[in-house]
Protein backbone atom coordinates (compact mmCIF):
# COMPACT_ATOMS: atom_id res chain seq x y z
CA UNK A 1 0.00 0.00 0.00
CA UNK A 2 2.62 2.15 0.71
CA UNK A 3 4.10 1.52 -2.66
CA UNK A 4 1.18 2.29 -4.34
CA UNK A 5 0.20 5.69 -2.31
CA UNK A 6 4.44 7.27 -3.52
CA UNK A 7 3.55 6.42 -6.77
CA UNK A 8 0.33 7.65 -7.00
CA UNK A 9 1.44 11.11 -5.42
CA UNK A 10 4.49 11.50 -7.70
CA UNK A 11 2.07 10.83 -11.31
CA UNK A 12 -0.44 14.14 -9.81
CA UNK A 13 2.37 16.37 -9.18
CA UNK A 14 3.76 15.47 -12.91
CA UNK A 15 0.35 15.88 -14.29
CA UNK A 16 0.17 19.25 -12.41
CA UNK A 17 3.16 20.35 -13.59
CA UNK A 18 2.30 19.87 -17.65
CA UNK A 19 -1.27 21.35 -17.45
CA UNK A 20 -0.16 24.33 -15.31
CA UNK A 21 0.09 27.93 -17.29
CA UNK A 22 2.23 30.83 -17.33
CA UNK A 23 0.82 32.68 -15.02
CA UNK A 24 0.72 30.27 -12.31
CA UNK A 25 4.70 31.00 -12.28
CA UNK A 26 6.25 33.87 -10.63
CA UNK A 27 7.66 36.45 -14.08
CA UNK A 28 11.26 38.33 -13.39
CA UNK A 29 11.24 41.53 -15.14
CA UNK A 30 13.86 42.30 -17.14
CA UNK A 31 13.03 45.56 -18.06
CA UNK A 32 12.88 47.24 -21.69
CA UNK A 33 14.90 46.27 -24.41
CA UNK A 34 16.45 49.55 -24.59
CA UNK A 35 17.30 49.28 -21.08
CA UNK A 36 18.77 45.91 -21.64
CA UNK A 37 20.70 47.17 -24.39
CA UNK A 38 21.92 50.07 -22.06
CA UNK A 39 23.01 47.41 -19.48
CA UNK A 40 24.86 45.38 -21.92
CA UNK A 41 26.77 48.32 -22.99
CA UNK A 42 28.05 49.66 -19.60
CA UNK A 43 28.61 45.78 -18.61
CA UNK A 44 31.16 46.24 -21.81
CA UNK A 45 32.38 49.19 -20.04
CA UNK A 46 31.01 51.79 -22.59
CA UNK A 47 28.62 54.60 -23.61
CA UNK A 48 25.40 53.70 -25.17
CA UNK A 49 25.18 55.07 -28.85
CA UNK A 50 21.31 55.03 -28.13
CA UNK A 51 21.78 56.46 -25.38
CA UNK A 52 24.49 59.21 -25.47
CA UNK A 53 22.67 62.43 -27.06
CA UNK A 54 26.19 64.03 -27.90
CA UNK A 55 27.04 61.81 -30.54
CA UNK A 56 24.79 62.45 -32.95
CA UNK A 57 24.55 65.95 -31.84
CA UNK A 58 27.87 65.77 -32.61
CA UNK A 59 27.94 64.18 -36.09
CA UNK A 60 25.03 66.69 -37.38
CA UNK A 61 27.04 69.49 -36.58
CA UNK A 62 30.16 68.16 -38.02
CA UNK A 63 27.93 67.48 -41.49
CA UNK A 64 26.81 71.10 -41.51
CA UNK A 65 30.08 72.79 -40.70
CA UNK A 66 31.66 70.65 -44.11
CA UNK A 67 28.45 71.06 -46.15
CA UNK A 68 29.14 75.18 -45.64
CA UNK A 69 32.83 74.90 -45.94
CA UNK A 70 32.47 73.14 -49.34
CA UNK A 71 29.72 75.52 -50.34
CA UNK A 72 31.78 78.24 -49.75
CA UNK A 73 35.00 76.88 -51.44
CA UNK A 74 33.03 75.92 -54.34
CA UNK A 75 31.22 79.36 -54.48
CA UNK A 76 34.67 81.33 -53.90
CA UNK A 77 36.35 78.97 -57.13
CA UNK A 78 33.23 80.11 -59.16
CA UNK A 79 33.87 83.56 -58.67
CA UNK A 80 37.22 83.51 -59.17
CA UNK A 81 37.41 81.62 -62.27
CA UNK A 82 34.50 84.53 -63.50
CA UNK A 83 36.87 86.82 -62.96
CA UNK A 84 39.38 85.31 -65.33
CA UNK A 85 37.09 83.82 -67.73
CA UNK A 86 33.72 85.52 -68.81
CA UNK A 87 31.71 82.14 -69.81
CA UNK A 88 29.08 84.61 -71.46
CA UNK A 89 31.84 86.53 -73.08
CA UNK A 90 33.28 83.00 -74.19
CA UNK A 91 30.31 81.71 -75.64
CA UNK A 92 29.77 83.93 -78.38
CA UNK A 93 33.99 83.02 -79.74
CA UNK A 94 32.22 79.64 -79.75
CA UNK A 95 29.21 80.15 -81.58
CA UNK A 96 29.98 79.04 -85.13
CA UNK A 97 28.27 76.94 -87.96
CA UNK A 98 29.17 75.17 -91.08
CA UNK A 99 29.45 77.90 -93.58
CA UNK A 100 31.07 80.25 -90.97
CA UNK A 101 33.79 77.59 -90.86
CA UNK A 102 34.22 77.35 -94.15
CA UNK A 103 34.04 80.72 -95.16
CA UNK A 104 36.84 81.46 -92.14
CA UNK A 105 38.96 78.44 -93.34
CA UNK A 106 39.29 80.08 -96.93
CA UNK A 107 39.83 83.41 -95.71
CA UNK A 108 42.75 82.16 -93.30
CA UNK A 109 44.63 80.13 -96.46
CA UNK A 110 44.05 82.95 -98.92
CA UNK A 111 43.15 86.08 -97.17
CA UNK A 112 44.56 88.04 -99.98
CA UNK A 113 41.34 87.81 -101.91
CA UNK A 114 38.99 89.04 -98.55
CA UNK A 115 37.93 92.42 -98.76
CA UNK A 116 35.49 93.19 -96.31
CA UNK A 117 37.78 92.72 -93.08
CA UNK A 118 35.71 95.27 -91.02
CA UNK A 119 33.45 92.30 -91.44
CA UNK A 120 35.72 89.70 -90.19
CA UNK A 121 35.47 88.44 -86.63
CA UNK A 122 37.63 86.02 -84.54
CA UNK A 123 36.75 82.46 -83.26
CA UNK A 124 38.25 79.74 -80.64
CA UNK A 125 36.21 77.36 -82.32
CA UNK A 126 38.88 77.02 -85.50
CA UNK A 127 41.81 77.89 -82.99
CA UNK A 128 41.14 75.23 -80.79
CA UNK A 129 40.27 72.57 -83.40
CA UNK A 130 43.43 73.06 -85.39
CA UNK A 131 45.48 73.25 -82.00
CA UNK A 132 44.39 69.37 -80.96
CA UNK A 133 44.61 68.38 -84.98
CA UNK A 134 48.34 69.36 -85.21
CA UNK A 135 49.19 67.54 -81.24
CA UNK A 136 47.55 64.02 -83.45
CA UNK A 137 49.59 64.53 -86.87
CA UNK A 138 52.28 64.92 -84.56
CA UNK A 139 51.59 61.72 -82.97
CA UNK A 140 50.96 60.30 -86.27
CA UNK A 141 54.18 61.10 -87.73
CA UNK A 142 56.21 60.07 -84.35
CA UNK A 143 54.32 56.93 -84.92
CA UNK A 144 55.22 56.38 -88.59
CA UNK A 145 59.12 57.39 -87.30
CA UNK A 146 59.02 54.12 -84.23
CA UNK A 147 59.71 56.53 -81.99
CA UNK A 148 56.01 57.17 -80.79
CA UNK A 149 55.36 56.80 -76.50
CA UNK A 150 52.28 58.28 -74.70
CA UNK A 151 55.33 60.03 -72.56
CA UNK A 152 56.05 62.22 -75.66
CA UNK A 153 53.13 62.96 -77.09
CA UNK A 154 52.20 64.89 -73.27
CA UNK A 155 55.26 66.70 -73.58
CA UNK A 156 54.58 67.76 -77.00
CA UNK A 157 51.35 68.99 -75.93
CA UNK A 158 52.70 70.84 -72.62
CA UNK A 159 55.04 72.38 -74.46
CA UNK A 160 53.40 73.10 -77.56
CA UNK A 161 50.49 74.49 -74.70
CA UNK A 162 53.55 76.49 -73.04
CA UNK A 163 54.74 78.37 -75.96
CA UNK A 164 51.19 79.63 -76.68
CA UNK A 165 50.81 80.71 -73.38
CA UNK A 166 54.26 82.87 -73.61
CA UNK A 167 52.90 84.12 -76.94
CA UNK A 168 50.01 85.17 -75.19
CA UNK A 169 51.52 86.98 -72.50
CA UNK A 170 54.31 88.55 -75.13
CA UNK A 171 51.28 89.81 -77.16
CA UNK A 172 49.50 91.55 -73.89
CA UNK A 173 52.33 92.91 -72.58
CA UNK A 174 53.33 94.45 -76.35
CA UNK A 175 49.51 96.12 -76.58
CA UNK A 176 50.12 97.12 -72.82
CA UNK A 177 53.15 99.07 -74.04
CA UNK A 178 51.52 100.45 -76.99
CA UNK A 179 48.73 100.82 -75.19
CA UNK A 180 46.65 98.66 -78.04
CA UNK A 181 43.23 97.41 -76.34
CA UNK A 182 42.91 94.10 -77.95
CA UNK A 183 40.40 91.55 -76.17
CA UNK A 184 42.32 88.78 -75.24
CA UNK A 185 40.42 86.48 -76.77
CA UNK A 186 41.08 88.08 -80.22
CA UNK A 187 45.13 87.68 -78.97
CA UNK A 188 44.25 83.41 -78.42
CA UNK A 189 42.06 83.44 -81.47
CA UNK A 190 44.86 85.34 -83.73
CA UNK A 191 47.84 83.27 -81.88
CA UNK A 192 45.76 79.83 -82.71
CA UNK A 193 45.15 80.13 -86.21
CA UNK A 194 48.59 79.37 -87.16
CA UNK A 195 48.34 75.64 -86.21
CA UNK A 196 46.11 75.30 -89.68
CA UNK A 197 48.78 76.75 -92.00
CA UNK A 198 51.29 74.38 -89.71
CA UNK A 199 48.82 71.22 -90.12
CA UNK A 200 48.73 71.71 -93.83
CA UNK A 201 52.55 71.92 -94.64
CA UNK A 202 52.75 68.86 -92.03
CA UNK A 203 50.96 66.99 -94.15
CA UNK A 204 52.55 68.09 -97.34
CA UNK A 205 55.88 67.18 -96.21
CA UNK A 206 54.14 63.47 -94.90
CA UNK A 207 52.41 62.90 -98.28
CA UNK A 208 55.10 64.30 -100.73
CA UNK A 209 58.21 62.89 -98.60
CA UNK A 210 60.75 63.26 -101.47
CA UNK A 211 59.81 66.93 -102.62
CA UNK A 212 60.93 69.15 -100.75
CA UNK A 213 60.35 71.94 -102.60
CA UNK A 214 56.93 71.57 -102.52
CA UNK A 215 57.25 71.31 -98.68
CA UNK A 216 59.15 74.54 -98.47
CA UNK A 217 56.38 76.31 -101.14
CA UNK A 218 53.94 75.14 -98.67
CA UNK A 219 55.38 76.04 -95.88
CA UNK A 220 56.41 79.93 -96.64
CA UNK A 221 52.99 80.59 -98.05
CA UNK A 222 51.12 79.44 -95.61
CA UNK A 223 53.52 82.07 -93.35
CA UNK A 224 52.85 84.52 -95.64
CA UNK A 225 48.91 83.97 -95.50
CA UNK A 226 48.53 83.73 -91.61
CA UNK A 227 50.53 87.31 -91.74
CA UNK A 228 48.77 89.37 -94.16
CA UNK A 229 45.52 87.89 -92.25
CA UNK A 230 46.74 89.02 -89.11
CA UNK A 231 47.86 92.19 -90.08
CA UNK A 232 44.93 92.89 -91.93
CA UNK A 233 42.71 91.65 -89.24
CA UNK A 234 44.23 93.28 -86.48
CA UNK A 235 44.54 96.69 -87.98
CA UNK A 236 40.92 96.62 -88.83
CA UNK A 237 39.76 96.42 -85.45
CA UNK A 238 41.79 99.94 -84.57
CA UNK A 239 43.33 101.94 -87.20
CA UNK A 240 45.84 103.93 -85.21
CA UNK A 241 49.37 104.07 -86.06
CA UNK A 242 50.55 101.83 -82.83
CA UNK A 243 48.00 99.55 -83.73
CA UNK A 244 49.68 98.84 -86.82
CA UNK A 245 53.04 98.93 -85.41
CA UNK A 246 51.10 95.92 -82.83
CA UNK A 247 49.97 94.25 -85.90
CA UNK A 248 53.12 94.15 -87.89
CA UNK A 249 55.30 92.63 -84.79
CA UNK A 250 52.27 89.74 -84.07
CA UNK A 251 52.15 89.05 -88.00
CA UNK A 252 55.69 88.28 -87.87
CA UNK A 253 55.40 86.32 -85.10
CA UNK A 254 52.77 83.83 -86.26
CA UNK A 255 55.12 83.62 -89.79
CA UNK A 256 58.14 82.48 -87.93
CA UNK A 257 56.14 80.25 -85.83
CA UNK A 258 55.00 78.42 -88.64
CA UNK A 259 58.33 78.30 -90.51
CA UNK A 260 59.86 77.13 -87.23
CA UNK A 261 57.04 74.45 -85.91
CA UNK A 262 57.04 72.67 -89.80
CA UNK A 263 60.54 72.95 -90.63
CA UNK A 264 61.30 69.43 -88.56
CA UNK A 265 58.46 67.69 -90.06
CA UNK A 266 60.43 66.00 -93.46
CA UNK A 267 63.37 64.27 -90.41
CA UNK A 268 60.00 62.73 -89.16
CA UNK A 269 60.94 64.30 -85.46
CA UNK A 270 58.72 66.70 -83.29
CA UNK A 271 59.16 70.86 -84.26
CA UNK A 272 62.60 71.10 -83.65
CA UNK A 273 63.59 71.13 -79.96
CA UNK A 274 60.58 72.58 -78.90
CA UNK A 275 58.62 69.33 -78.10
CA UNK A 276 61.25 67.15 -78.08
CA UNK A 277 64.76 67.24 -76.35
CA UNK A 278 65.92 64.32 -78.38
């Protein structure tokens, strides 16, 4: 009997303990996650990011203050590269079409049969073409010689780049002295056009390798053209005496430029030493 009553008593407590619910339990409270998280992170022995209002007080503020810096770098670059270039101004040396270019072409390669130059204007639009035309024939003819390399076809184009830019400030500080007002542009657009009289005996001397004769006819009259057009074009826009004495010195200029730039181009070498030390 005793038997029987132990084993009897131990099957109701199991049976109690399966059909008993939650609540019949005492609950521990473990409080909020959030609080939990907190816990966990001081346990670790730091700060919160939940919890700590001074870091992303911190992070805004450190957004803002570069968000104004680089509004006010990029605003002070804007003005200052409108005080060197007018964009509106630049625009309109830009602003070209098909028959202007051909009509501009032919009056650059035989300007002695223009003549209405009061008419004439200046563009970047051919200068700027011709200018990135005569940096690949170079290439092309380095190429055709073996001794072609990405390294000297950048230095041909710094330097060629260089030499403008010293024409450029030669001419400004010649119609300084002379006290010639000539829009700069004008200068670039007058000191560019030379690279299609260049680009032309280039490929003379390329195509007609054994005359060279006809390399050397080429050659002179295309000097001869970009200097009457110069001359011509210049002293139209201000008919005073230094004006003409300005337009004289800048037409010889852009001749010997030419003669000197093509005059390597039958050895198969870059102009002479001035784009390549070899």
């Amino acid at each position: 009997r005793l038997c029987i009553l132990v084993t009897t008593t131990r099957t109701r407590k199991m049976a109690d303990f399966y059909t008993a619910s939650p609540g019949d339990y005492p609950s521990q409270d473990y409080g909020p996650p959030m609080q939990q998280a907190g816990q966990g992170q001081q346990m670790m022995g730091g700060p919160s990011p939940i919890n700590d209002p001074f870091s992303s007080f911190g992070n805004g503020m450190m957004g803002m203050a570069a968000q104004q810096f680089g509004g006010e770098q990029l605003n002070r670059f804007s003005r200052g590269v409108e005080n060197v270039v007018n964009v509106g101004e630049l625009k309109y040396y830009f602003k070209v079409d098909t028959s202007y270019v051909a009509s501009k072409l032919r009056t650059l390669l035989f300007p002695f049969l223009e003549k209405h130059w009061h008419d004439a204007r200046n563009d970047l639009y051919i200068g700027v073409m011709a200018f990135v035309t005569y940096i690949l024939v170079i290439g092309y003819q380095l190429g055709l010689s073996g001794t072609f390399s990405p390294e000297l076809l950048a230095l041909t184009t710094s330097r060629t780049f260089a030499w403008l830019v010293f024409e450029l400030v030669c001419c400004k500080v010649a119609a300084y002295l002379l006290g010639v007002d000539i829009p700069k542009y004008d200068m670039l657009a007058s000191s560019s056009y030379k690279y299609v009289g260049i680009i032309i005996a280039l490929l003379v001397a390329q195509f007609l390798p054994g005359l060279s004769l006809a390399f050397w006819a080429t050659t002179v009259y295309v000097a001869a053209a970009q200097a009457f057009y110069t001359l011509k074009a210049i002293s139209a826009q201000s008919g005073t005496g230094t004006a003409r004495l300005y337009a004289l010195g800048v037409a010889g200029s852009q001749a010997l430029f030419i003669v000197w730039f093509a005059s390597a181009a039958p050895s198969g070498t870059a102009p002479l030493s001035v784009v390549s030390d070899e």
